[in-house]
PDB file of N, CA and C in Angstrom:
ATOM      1  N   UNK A   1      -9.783   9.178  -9.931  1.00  0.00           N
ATOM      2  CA  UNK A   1      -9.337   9.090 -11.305  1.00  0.00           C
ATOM      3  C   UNK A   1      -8.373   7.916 -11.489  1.00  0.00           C
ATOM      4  N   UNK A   2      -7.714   7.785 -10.433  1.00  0.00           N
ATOM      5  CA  UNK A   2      -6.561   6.430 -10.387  1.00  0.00           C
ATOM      6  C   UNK A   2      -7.566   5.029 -10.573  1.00  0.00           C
ATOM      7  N   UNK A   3      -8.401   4.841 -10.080  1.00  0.00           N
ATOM      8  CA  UNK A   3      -9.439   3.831 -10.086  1.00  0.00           C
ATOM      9  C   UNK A   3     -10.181   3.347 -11.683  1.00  0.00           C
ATOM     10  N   UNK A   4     -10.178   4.820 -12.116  1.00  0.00           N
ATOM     11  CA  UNK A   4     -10.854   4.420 -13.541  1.00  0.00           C
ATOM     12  C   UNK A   4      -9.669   4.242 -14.258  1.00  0.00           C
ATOM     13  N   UNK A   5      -8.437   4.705 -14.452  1.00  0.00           N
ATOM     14  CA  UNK A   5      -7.041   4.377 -15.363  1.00  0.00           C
ATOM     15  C   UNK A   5      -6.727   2.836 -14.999  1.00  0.00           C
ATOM     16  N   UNK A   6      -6.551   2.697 -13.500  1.00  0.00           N
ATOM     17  CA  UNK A   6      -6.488   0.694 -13.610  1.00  0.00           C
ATOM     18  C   UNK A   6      -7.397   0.163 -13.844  1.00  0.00           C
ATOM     19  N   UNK A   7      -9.003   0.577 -14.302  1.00  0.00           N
ATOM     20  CA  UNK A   7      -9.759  -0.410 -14.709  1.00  0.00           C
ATOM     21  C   UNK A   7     -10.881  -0.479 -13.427  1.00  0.00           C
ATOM     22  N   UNK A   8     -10.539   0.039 -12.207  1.00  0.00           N
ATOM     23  CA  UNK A   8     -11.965  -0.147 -11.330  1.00  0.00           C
ATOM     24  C   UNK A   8     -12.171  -2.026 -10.905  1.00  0.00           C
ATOM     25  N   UNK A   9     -13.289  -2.062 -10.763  1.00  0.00           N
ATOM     26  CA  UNK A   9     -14.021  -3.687 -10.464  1.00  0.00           C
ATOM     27  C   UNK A   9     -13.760  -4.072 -11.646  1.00  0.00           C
ATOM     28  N   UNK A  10     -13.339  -3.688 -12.442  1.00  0.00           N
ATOM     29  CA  UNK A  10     -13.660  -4.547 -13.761  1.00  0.00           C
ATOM     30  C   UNK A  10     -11.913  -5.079 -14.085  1.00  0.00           C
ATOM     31  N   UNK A  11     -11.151  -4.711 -13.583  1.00  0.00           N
ATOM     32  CA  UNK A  11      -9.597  -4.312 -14.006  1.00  0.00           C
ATOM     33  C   UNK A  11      -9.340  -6.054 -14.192  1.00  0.00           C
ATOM     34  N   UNK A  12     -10.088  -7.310 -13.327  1.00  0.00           N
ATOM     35  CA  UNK A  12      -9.629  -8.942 -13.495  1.00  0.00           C
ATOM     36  C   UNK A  12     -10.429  -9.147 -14.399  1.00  0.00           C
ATOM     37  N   UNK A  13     -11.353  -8.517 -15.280  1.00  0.00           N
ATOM     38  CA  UNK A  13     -12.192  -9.117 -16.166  1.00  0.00           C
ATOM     39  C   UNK A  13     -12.044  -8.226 -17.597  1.00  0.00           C
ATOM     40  N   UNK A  14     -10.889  -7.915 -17.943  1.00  0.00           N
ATOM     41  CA  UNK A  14     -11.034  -7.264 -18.879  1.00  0.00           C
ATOM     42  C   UNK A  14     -10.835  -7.612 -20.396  1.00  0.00           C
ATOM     43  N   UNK A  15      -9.915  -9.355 -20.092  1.00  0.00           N
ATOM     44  CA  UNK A  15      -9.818 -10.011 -21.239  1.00  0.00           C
ATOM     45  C   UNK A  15     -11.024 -10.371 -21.447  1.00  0.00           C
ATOM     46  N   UNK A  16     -11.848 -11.287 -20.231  1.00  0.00           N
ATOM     47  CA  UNK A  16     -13.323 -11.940 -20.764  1.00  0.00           C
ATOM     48  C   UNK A  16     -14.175 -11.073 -21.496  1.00  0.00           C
ATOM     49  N   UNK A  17     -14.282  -9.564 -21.233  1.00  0.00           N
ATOM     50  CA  UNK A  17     -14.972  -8.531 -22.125  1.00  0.00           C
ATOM     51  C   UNK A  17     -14.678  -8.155 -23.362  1.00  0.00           C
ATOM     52  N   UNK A  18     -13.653  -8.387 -23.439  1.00  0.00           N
ATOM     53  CA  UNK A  18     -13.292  -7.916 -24.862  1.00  0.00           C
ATOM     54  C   UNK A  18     -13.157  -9.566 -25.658  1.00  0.00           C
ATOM     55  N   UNK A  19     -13.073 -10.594 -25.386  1.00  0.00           N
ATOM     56  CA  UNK A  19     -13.228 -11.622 -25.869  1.00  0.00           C
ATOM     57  C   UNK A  19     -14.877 -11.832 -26.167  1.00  0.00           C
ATOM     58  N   UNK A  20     -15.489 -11.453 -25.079  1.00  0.00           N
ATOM     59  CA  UNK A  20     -16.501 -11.858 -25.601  1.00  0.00           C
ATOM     60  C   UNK A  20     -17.707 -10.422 -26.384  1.00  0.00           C
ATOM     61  N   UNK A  21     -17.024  -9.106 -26.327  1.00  0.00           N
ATOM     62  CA  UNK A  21     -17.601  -8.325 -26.955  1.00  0.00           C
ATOM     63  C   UNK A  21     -16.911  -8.661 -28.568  1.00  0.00           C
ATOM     64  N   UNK A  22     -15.540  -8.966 -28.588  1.00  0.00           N
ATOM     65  CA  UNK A  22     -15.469  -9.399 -29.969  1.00  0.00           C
ATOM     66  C   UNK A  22     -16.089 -10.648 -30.548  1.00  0.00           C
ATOM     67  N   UNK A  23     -16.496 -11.641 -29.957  1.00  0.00           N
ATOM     68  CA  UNK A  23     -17.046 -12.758 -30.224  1.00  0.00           C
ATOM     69  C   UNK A  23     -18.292 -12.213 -30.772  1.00  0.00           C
ATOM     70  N   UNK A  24     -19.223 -11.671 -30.409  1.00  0.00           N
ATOM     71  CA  UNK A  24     -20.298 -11.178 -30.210  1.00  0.00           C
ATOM     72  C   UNK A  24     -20.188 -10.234 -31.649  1.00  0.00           C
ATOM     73  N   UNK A  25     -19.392  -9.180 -31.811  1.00  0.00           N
ATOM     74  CA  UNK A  25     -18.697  -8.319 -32.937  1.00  0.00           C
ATOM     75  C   UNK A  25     -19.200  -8.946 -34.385  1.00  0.00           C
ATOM     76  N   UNK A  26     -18.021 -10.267 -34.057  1.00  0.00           N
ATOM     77  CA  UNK A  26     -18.193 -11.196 -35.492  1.00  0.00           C
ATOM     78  C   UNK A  26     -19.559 -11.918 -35.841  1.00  0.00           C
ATOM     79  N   UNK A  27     -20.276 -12.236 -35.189  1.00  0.00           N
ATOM     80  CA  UNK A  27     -21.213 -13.098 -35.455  1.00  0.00           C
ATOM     81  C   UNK A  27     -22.715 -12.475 -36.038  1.00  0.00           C
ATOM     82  N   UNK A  28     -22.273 -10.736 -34.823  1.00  0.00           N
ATOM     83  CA  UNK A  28     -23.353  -9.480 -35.345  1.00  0.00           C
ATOM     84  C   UNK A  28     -22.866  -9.565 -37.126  1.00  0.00           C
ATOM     85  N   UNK A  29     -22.068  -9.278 -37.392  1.00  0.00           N
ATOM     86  CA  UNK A  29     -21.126  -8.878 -38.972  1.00  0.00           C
ATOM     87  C   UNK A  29     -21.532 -10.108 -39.453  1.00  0.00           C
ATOM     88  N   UNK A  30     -21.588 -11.265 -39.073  1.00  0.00           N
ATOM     89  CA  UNK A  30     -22.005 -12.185 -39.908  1.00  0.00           C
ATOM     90  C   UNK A  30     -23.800 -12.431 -40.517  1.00  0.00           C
ATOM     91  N   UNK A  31     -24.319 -12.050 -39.300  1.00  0.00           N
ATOM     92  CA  UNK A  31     -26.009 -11.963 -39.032  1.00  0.00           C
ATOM     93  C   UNK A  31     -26.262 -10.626 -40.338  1.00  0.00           C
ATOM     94  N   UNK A  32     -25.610  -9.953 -40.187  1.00  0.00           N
ATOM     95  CA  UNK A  32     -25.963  -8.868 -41.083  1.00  0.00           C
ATOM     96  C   UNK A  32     -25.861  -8.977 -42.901  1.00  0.00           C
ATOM     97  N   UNK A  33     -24.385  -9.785 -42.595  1.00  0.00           N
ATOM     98  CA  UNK A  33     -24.469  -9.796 -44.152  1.00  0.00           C
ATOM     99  C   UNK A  33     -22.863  -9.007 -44.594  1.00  0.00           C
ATOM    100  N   UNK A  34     -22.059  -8.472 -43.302  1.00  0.00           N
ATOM    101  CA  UNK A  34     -20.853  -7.733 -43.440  1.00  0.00           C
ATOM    102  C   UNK A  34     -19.811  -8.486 -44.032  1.00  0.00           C
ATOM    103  N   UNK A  35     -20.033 -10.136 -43.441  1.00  0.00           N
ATOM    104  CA  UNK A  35     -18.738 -11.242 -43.999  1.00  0.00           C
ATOM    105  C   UNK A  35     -19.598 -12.358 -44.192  1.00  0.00           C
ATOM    106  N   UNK A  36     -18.295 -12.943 -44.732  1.00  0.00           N
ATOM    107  CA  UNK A  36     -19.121 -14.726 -44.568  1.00  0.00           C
ATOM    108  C   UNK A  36     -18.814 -15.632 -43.618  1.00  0.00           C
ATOM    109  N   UNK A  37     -19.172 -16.655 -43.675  1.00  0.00           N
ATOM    110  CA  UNK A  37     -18.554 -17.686 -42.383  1.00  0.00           C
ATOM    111  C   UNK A  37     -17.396 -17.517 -42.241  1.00  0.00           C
ATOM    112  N   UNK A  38     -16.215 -17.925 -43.400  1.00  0.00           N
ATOM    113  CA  UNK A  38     -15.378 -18.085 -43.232  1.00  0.00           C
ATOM    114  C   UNK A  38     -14.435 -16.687 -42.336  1.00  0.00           C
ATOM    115  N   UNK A  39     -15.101 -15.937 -42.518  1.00  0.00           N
ATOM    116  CA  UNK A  39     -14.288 -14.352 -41.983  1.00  0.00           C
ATOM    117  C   UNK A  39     -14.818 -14.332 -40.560  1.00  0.00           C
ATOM    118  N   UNK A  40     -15.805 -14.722 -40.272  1.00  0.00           N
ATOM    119  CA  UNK A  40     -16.413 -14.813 -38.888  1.00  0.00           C
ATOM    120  C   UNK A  40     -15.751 -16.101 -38.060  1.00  0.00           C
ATOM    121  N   UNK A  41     -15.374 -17.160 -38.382  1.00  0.00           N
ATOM    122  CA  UNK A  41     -14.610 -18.071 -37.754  1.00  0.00           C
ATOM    123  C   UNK A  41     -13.353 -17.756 -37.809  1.00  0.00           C
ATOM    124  N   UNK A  42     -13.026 -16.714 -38.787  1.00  0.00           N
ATOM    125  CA  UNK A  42     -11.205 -16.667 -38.601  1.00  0.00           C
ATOM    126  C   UNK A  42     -11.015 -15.412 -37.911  1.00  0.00           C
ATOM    127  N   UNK A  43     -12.298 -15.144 -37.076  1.00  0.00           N
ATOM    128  CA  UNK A  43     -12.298 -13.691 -36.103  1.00  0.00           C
ATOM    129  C   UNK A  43     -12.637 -14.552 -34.760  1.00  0.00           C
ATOM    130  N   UNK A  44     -13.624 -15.620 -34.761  1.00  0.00           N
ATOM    131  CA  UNK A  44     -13.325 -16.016 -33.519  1.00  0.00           C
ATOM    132  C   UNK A  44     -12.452 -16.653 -33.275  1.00  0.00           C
ATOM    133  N   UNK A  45     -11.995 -17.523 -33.847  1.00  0.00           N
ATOM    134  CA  UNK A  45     -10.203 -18.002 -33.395  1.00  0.00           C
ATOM    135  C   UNK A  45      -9.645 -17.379 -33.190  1.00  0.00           C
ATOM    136  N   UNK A  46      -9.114 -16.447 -33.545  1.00  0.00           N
ATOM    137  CA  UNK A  46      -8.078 -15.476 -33.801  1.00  0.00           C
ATOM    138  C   UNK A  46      -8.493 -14.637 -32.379  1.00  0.00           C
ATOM    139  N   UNK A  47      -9.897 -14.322 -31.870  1.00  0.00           N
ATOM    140  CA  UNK A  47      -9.893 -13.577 -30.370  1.00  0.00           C
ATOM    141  C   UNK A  47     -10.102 -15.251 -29.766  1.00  0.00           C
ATOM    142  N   UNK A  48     -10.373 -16.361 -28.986  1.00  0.00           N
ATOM    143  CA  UNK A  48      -9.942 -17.312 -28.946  1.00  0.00           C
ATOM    144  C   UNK A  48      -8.705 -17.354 -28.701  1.00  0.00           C
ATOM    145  N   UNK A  49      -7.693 -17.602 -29.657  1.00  0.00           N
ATOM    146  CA  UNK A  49      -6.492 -17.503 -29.457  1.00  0.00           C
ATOM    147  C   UNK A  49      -5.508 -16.437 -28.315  1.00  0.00           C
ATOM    148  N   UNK A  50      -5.955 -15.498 -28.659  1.00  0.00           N
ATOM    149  CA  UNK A  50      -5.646 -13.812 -27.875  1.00  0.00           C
ATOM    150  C   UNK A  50      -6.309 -14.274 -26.168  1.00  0.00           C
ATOM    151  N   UNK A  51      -7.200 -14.815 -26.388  1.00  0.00           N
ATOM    152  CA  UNK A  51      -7.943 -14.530 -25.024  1.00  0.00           C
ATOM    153  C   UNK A  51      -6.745 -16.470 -23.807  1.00  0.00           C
ATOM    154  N   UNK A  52      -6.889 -17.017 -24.980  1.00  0.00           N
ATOM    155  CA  UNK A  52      -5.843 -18.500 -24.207  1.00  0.00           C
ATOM    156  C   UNK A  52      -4.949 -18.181 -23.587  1.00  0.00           C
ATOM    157  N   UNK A  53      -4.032 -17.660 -24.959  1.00  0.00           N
ATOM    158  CA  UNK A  53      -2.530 -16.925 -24.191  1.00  0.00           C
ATOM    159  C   UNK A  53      -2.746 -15.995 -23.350  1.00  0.00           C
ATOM    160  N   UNK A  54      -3.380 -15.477 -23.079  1.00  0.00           N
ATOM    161  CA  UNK A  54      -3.800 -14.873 -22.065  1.00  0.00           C
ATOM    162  C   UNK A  54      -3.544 -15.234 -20.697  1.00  0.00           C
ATOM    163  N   UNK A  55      -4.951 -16.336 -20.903  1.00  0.00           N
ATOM    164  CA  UNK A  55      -4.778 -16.873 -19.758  1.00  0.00           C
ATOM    165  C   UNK A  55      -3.672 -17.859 -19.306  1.00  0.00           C
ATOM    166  N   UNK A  56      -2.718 -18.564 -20.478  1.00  0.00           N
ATOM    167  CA  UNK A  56      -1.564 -19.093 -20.082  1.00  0.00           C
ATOM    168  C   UNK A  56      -0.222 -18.766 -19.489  1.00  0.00           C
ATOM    169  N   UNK A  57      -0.260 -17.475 -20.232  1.00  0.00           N
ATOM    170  CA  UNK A  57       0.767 -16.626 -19.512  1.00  0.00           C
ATOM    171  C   UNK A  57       0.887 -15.839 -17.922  1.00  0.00           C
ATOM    172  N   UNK A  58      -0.777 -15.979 -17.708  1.00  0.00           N
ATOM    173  CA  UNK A  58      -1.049 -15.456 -16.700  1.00  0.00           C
ATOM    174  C   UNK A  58      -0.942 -16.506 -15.574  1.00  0.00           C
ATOM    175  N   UNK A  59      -0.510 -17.666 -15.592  1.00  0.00           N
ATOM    176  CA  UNK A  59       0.161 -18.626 -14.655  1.00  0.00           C
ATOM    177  C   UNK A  59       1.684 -19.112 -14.266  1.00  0.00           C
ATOM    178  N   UNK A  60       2.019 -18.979 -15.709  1.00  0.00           N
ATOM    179  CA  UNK A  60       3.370 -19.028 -16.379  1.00  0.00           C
ATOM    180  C   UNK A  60       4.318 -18.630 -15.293  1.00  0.00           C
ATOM    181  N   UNK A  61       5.466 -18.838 -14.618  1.00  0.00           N
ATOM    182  CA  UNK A  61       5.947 -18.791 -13.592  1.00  0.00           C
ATOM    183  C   UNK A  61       6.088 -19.135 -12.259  1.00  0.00           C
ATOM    184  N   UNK A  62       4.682 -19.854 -12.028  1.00  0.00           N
ATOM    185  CA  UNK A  62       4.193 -20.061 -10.723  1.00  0.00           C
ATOM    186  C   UNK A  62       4.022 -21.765 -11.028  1.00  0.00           C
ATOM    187  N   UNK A  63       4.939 -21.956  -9.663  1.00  0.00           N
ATOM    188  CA  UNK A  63       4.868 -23.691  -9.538  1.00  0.00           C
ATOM    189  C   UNK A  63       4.017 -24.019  -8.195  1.00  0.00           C
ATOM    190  N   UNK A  64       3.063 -24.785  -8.269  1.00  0.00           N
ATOM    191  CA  UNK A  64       1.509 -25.200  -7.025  1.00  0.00           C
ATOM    192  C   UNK A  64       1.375 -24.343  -6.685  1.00  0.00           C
ATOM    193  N   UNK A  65       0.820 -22.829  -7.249  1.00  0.00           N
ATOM    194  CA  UNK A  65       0.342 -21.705  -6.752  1.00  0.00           C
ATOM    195  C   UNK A  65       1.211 -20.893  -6.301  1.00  0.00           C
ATOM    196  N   UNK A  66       2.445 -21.146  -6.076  1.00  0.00           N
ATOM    197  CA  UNK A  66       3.405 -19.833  -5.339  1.00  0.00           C
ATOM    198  C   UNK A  66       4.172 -19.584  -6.574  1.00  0.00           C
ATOM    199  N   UNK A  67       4.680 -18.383  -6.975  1.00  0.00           N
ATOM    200  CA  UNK A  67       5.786 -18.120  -7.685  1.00  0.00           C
ATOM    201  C   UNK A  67       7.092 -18.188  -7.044  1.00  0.00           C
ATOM    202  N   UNK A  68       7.629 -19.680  -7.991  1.00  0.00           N
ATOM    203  CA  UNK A  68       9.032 -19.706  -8.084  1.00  0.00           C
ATOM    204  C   UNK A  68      10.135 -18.920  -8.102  1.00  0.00           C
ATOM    205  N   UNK A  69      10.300 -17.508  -8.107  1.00  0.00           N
ATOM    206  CA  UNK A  69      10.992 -16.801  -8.799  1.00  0.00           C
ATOM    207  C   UNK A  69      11.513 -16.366  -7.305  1.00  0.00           C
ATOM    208  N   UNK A  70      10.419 -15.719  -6.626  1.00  0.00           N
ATOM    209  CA  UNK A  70      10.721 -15.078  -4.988  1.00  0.00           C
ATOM    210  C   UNK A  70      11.139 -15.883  -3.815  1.00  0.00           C
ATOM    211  N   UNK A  71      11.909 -14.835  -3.353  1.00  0.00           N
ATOM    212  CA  UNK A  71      12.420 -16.229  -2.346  1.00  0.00           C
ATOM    213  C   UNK A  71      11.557 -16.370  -1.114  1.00  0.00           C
ATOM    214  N   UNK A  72      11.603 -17.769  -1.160  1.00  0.00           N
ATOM    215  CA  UNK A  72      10.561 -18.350   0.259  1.00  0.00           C
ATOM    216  C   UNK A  72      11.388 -17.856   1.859  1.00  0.00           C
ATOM    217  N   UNK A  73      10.750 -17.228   2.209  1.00  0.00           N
ATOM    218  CA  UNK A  73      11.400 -17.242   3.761  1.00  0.00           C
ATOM    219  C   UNK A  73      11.251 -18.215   5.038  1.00  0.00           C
TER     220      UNK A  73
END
């Protein structure tokens, strides 16, 4: 049960899924007739955006691969 609460195999890929199940979201809603362009591009930016910081923050601290913060022995 601990395995499925952190996410399992999937737990490093969980922004790319939801970035790209929302990507996917908007464009269905657009194909259909739910929005117009303009609501469908200001849904993929907007996950776009969510999915960057993401990944920027997720380096953020670390200088040539080691984090700065801990001390080197």
């Amino acid at each position: 049960m601990n395995k499925f609460i952190s996410g399992g195999f999937l737990s490093d890929s969980r922004t790319h899924i939801m970035a790209g199940v929302g990507t996917l979201s908007a464009i269905a809603a657009y194909l259909v007739g739910d929005t117009d362009v303009f609501a469908m591009l200001q849904a993929i930016f907007t996950i776009c955006g969510i999915y960057f910081l993401r990944h920027t923050n997720k380096n953020k601290g670390n200088k040539h691969g080691k984090n700065s913060r801990k001390i080197q022995e």
